[in-house]
C-alpha atoms as a PDB file:
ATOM      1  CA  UNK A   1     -72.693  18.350 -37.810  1.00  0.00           C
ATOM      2  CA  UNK A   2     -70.995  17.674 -41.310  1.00  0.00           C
ATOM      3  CA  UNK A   3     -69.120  20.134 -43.101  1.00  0.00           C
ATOM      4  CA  UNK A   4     -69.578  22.730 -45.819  1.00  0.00           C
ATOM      5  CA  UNK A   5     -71.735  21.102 -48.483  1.00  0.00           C
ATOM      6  CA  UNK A   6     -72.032  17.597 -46.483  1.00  0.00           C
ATOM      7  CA  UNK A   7     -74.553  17.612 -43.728  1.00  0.00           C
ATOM      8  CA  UNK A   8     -74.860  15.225 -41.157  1.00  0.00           C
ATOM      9  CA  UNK A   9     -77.538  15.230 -38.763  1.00  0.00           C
ATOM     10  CA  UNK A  10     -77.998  13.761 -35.462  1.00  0.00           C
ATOM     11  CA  UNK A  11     -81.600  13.383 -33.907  1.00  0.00           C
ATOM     12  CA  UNK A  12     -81.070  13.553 -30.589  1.00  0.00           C
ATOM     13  CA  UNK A  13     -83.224  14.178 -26.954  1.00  0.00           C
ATOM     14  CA  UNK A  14     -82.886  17.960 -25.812  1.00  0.00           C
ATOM     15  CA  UNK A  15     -84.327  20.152 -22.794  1.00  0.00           C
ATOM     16  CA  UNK A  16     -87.265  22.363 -23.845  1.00  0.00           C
ATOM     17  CA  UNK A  17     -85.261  25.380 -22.296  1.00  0.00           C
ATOM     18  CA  UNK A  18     -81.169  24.657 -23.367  1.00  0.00           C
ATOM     19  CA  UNK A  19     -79.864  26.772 -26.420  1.00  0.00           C
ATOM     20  CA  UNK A  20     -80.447  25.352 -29.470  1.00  0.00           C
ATOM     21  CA  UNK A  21     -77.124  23.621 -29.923  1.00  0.00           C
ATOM     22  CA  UNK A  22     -76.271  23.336 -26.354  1.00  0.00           C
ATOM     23  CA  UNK A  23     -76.070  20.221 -24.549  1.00  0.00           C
ATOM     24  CA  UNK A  24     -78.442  17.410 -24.971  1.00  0.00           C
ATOM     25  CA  UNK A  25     -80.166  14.421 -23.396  1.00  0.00           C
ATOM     26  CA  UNK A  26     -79.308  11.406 -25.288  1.00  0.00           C
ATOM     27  CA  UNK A  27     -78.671  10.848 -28.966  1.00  0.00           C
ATOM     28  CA  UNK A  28     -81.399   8.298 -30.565  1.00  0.00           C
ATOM     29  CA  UNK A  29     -80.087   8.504 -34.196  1.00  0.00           C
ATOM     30  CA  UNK A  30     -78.737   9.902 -36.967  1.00  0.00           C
ATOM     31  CA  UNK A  31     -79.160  10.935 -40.448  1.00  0.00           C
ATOM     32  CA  UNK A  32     -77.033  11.335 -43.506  1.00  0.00           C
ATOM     33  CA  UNK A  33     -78.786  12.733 -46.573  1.00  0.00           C
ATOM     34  CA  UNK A  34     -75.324  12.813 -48.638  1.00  0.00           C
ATOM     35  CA  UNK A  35     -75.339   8.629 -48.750  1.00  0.00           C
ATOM     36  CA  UNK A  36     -77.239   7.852 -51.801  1.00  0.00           C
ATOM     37  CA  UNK A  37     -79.972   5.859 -50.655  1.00  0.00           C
ATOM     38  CA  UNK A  38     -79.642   8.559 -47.583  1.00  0.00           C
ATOM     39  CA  UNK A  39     -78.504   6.608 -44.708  1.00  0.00           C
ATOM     40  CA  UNK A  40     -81.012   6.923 -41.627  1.00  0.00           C
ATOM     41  CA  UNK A  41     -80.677   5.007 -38.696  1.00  0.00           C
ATOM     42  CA  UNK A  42     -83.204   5.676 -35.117  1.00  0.00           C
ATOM     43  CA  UNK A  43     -83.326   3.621 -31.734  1.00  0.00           C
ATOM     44  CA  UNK A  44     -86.759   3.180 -31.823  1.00  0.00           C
ATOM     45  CA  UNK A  45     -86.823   2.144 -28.381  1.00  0.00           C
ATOM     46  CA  UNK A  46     -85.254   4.639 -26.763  1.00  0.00           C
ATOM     47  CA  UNK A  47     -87.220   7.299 -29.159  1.00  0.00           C
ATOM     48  CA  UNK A  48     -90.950   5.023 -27.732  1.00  0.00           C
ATOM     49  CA  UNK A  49     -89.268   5.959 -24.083  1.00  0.00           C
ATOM     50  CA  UNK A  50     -88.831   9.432 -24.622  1.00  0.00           C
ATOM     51  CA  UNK A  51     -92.381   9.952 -25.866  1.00  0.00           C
ATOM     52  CA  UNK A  52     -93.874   7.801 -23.293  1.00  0.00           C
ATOM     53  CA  UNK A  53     -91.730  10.377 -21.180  1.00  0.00           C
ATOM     54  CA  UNK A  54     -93.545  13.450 -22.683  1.00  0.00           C
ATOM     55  CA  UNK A  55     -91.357  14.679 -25.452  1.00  0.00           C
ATOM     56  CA  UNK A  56     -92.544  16.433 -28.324  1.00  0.00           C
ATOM     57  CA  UNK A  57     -90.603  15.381 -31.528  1.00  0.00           C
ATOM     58  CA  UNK A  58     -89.872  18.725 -34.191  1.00  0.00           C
ATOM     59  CA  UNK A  59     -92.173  18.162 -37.332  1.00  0.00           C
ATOM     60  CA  UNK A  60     -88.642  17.150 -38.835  1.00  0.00           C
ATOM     61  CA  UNK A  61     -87.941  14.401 -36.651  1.00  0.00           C
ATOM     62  CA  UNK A  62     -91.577  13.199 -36.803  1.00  0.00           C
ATOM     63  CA  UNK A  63     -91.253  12.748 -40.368  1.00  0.00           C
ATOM     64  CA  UNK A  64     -87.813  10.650 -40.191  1.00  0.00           C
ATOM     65  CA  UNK A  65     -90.037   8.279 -37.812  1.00  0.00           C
ATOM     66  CA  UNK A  66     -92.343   8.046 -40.476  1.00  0.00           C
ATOM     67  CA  UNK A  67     -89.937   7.474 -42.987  1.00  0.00           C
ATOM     68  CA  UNK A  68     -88.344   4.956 -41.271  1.00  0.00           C
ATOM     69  CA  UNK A  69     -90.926   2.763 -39.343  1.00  0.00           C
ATOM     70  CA  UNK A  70     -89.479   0.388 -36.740  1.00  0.00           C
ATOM     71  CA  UNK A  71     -88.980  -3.248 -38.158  1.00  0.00           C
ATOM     72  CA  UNK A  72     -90.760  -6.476 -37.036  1.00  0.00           C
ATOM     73  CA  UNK A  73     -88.979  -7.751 -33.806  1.00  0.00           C
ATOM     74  CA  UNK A  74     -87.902 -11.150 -35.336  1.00  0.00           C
ATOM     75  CA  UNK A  75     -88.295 -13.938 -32.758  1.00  0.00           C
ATOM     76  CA  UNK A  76     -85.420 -16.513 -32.184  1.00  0.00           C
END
């Protein structure tokens, strides 16, 4: 997604078999390198589902997680 010289990426939930940019599952984030600081935002819950569920993130998207642990619930 984006445009020349401004990417945009969405992390999203994909069949093993569909084309590469064909359709997907869900989308469970997105990331914008071009914000400065780069704005990254996941669903960690839905992303906790899918894994439960057997996916397999890319080495790309496993390092997003990493960079962006989920936050302390906060209790009300």
């Amino acid at each position: 997604m984006g445009a020349k010289k401004r990417p945009f990426y969405r992390v999203i939930v994909a069949e093993k078999r569909g084309k590469r940019d064909g359709r997907f599952v869900e989308i469970v984030g997105h990331y914008n390198p071009c914000r400065e600081p780069s704005e990254l935002k996941l669903d960690h819950e839905r992303i906790a589902y899918w894994l439960k569920c057997g996916a397999q993130p890319t080495e790309t998207v496993r390092n997003l997680i990493r960079k962006n642990p989920p936050e302390a619930t906060a209790t009300v």
